[in-house]
C-alpha atoms as a PDB file:
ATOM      1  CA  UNK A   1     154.345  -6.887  83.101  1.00  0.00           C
ATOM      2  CA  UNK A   2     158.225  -5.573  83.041  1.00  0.00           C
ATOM      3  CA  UNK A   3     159.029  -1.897  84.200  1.00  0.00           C
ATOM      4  CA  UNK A   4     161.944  -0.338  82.915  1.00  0.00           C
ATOM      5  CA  UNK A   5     164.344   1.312  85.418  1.00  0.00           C
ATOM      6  CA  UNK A   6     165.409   4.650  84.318  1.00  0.00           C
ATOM      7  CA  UNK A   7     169.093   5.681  85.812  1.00  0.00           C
ATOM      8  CA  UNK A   8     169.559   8.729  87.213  1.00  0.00           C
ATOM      9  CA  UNK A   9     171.866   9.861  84.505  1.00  0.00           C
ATOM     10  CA  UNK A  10     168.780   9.112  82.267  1.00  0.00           C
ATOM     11  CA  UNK A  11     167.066  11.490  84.522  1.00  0.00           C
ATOM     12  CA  UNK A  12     169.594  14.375  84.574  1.00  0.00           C
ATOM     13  CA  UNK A  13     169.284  14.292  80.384  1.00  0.00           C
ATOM     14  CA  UNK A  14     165.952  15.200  80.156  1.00  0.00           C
ATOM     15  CA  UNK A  15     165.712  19.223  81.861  1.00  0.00           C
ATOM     16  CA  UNK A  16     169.201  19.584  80.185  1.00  0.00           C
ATOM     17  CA  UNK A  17     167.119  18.134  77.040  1.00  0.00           C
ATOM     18  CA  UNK A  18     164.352  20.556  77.358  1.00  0.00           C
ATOM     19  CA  UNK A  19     166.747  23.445  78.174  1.00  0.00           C
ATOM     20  CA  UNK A  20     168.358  23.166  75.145  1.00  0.00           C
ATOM     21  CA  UNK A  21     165.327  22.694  72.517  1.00  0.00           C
ATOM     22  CA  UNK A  22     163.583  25.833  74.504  1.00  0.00           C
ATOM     23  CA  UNK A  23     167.425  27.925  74.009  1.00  0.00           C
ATOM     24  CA  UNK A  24     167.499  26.839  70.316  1.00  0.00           C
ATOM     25  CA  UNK A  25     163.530  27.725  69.787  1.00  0.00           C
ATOM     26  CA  UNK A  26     164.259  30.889  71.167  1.00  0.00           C
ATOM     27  CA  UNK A  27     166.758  31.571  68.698  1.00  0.00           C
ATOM     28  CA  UNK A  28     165.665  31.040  65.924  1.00  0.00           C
ATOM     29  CA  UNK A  29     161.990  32.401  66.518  1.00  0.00           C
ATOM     30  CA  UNK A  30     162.693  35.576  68.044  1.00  0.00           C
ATOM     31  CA  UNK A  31     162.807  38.295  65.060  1.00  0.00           C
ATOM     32  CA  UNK A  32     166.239  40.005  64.860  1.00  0.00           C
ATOM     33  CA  UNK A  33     166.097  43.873  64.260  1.00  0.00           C
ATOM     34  CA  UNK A  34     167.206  44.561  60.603  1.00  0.00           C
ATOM     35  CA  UNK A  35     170.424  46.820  60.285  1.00  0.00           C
ATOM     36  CA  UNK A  36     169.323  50.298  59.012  1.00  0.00           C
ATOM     37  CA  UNK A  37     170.626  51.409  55.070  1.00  0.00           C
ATOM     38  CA  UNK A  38     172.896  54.580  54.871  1.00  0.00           C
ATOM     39  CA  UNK A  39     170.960  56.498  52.875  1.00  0.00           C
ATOM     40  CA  UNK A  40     167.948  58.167  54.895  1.00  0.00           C
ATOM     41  CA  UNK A  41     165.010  56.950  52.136  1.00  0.00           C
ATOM     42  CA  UNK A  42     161.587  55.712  53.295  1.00  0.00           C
ATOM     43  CA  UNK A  43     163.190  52.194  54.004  1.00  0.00           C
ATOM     44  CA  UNK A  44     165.043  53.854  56.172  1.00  0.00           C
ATOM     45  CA  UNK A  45     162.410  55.405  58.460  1.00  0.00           C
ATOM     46  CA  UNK A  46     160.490  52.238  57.811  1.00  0.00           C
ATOM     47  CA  UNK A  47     163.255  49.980  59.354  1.00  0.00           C
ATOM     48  CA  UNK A  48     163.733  52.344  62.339  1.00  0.00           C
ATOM     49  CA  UNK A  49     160.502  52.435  63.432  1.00  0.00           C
ATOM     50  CA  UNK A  50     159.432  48.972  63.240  1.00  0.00           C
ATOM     51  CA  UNK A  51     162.453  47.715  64.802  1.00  0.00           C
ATOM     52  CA  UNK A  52     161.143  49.762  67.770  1.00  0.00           C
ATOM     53  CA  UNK A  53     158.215  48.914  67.781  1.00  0.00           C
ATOM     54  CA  UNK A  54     159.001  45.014  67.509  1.00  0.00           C
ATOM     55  CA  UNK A  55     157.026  44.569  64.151  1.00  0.00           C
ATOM     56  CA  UNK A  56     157.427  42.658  61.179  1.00  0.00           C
ATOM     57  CA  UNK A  57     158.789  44.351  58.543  1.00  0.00           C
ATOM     58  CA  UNK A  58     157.326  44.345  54.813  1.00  0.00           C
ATOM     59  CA  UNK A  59     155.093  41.814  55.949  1.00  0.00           C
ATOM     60  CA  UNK A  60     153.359  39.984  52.881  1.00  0.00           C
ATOM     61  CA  UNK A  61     149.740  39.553  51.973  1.00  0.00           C
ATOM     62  CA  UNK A  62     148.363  37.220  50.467  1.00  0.00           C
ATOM     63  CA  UNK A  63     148.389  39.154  46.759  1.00  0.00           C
ATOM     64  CA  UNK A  64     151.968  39.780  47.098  1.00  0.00           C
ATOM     65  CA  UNK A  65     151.120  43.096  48.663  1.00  0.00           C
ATOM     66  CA  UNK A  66     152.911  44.170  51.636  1.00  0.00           C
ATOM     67  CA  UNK A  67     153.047  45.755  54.482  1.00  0.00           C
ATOM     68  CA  UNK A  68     155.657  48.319  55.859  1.00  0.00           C
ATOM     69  CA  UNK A  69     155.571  47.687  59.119  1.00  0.00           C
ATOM     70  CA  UNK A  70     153.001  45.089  60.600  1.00  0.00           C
ATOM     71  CA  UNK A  71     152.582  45.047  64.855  1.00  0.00           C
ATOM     72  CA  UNK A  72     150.381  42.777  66.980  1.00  0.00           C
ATOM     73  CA  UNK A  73     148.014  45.805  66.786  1.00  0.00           C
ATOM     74  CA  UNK A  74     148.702  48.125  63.843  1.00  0.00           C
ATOM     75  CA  UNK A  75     149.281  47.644  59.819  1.00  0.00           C
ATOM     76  CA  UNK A  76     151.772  50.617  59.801  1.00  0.00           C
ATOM     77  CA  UNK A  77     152.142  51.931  56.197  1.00  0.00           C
ATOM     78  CA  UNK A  78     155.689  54.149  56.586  1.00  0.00           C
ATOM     79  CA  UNK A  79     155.227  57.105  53.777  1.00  0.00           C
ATOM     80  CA  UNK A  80     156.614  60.679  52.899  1.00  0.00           C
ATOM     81  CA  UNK A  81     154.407  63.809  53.924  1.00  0.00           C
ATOM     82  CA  UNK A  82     153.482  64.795  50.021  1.00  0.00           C
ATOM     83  CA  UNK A  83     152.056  61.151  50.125  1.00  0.00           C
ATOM     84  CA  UNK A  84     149.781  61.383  52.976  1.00  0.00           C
ATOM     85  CA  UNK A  85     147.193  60.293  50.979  1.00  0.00           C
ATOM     86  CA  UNK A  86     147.909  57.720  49.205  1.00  0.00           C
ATOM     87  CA  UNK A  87     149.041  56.301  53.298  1.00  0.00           C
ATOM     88  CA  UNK A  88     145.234  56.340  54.130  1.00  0.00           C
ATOM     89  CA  UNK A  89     144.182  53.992  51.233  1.00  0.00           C
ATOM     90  CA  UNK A  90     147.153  51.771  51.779  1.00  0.00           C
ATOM     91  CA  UNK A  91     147.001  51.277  55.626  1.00  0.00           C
ATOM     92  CA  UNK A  92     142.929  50.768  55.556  1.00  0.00           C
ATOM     93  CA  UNK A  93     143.318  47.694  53.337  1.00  0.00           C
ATOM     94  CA  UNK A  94     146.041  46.242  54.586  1.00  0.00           C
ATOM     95  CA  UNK A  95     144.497  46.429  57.965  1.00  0.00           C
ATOM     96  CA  UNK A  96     141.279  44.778  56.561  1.00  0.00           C
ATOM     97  CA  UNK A  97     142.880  42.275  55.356  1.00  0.00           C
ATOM     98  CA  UNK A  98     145.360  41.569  58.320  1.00  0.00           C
ATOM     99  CA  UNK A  99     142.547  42.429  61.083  1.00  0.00           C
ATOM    100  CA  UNK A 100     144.758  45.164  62.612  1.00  0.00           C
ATOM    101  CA  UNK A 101     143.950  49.072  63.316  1.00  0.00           C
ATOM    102  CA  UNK A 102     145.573  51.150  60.669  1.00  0.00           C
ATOM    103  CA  UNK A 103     148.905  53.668  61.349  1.00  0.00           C
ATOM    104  CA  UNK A 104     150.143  56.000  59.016  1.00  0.00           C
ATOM    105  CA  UNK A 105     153.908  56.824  59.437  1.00  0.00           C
ATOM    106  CA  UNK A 106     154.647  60.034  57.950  1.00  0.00           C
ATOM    107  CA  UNK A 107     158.068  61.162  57.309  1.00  0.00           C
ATOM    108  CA  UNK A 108     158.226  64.721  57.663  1.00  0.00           C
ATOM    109  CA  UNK A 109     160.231  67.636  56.902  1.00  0.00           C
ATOM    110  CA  UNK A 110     160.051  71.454  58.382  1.00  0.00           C
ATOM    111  CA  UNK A 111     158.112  73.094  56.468  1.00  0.00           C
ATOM    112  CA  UNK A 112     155.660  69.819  55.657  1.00  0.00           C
ATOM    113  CA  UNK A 113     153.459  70.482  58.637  1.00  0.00           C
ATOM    114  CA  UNK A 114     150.234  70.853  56.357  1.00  0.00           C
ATOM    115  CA  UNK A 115     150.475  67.695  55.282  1.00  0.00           C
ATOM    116  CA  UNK A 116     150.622  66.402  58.781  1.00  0.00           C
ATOM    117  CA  UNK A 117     147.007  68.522  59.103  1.00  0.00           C
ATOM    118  CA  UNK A 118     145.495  67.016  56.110  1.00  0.00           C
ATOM    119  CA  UNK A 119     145.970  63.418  57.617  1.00  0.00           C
ATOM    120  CA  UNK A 120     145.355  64.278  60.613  1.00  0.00           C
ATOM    121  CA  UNK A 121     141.785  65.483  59.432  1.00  0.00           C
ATOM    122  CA  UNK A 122     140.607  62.375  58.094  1.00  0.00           C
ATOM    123  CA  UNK A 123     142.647  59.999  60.390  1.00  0.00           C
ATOM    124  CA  UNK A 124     140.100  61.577  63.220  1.00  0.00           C
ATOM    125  CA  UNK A 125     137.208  60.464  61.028  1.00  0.00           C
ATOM    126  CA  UNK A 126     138.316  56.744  60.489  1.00  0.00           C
ATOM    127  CA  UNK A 127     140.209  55.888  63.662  1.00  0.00           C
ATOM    128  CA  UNK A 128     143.910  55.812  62.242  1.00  0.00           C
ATOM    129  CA  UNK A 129     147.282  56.363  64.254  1.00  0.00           C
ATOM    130  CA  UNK A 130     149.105  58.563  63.157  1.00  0.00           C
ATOM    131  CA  UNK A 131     152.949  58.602  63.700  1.00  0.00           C
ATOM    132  CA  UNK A 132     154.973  61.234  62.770  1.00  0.00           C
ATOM    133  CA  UNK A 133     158.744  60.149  61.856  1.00  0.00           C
ATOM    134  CA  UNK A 134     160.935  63.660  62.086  1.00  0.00           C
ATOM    135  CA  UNK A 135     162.966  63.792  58.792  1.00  0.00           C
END
């Protein structure tokens, strides 16, 4: 049976090896936080908040549906006040079918607080976040 020497140059290449390939991993795995538009629409909002939250943004389902803002714990779904509702339907399937609790973001206005109330209401009854995004 022959053993192979290694040299201790040979040596000295393999952390530096393993340094790099963990530095370059890094890179290109860890999610950089998408710039935010000009205008202030719901993408807007949207980008804001899950860049602060370290989420994945429009994160796609399986039937092309997506999700506005998708955490290690929440399906977010990022909506105006006026649309409270249609928030609740939205953020209960997506977190069925992503096994995550569900968050309504709602952007809101002065004036809007009675929408806040309304989801508020029924968020108590089925365990959903809420998150209210100032306008």
């Amino acid at each position: 049976m022959r053993f192979k020497t290694i040299t201790f140059k040979k040596l000295l290449l393999i952390p530096l090896l393993v340094f790099v390939n963990y530095i370059i991993f890094t890179y290109f795995t860890t999610p950089k936080p998408e710039p935010l538009p000009k205008k202030k629409n719901e993408r807007y909002y949207q980008i804001k908040m899950c860049n602060k939250l370290k989420g994945k943004i429009e994160y796609r389902l399986p039937d092309k549906t997506r999700v506005d803002c998708l955490t290690d714990e929440y399906a977010i779904e990022v909506d105006w006040a006026k649309k409270w509702a249609e928030g609740i339907g939205q953020t209960l399937y997506y977190a069925s079918i992503t096994n995550k609790k569900p968050a309504v973001a709602l952007i809101v206005a002065e004036g809007e607080e009675r929408f806040v109330k309304r989801l508020t209401t029924v968020a108590n009854e089925f365990d959903i976040k809420v998150i209210i995004l100032d306008k």
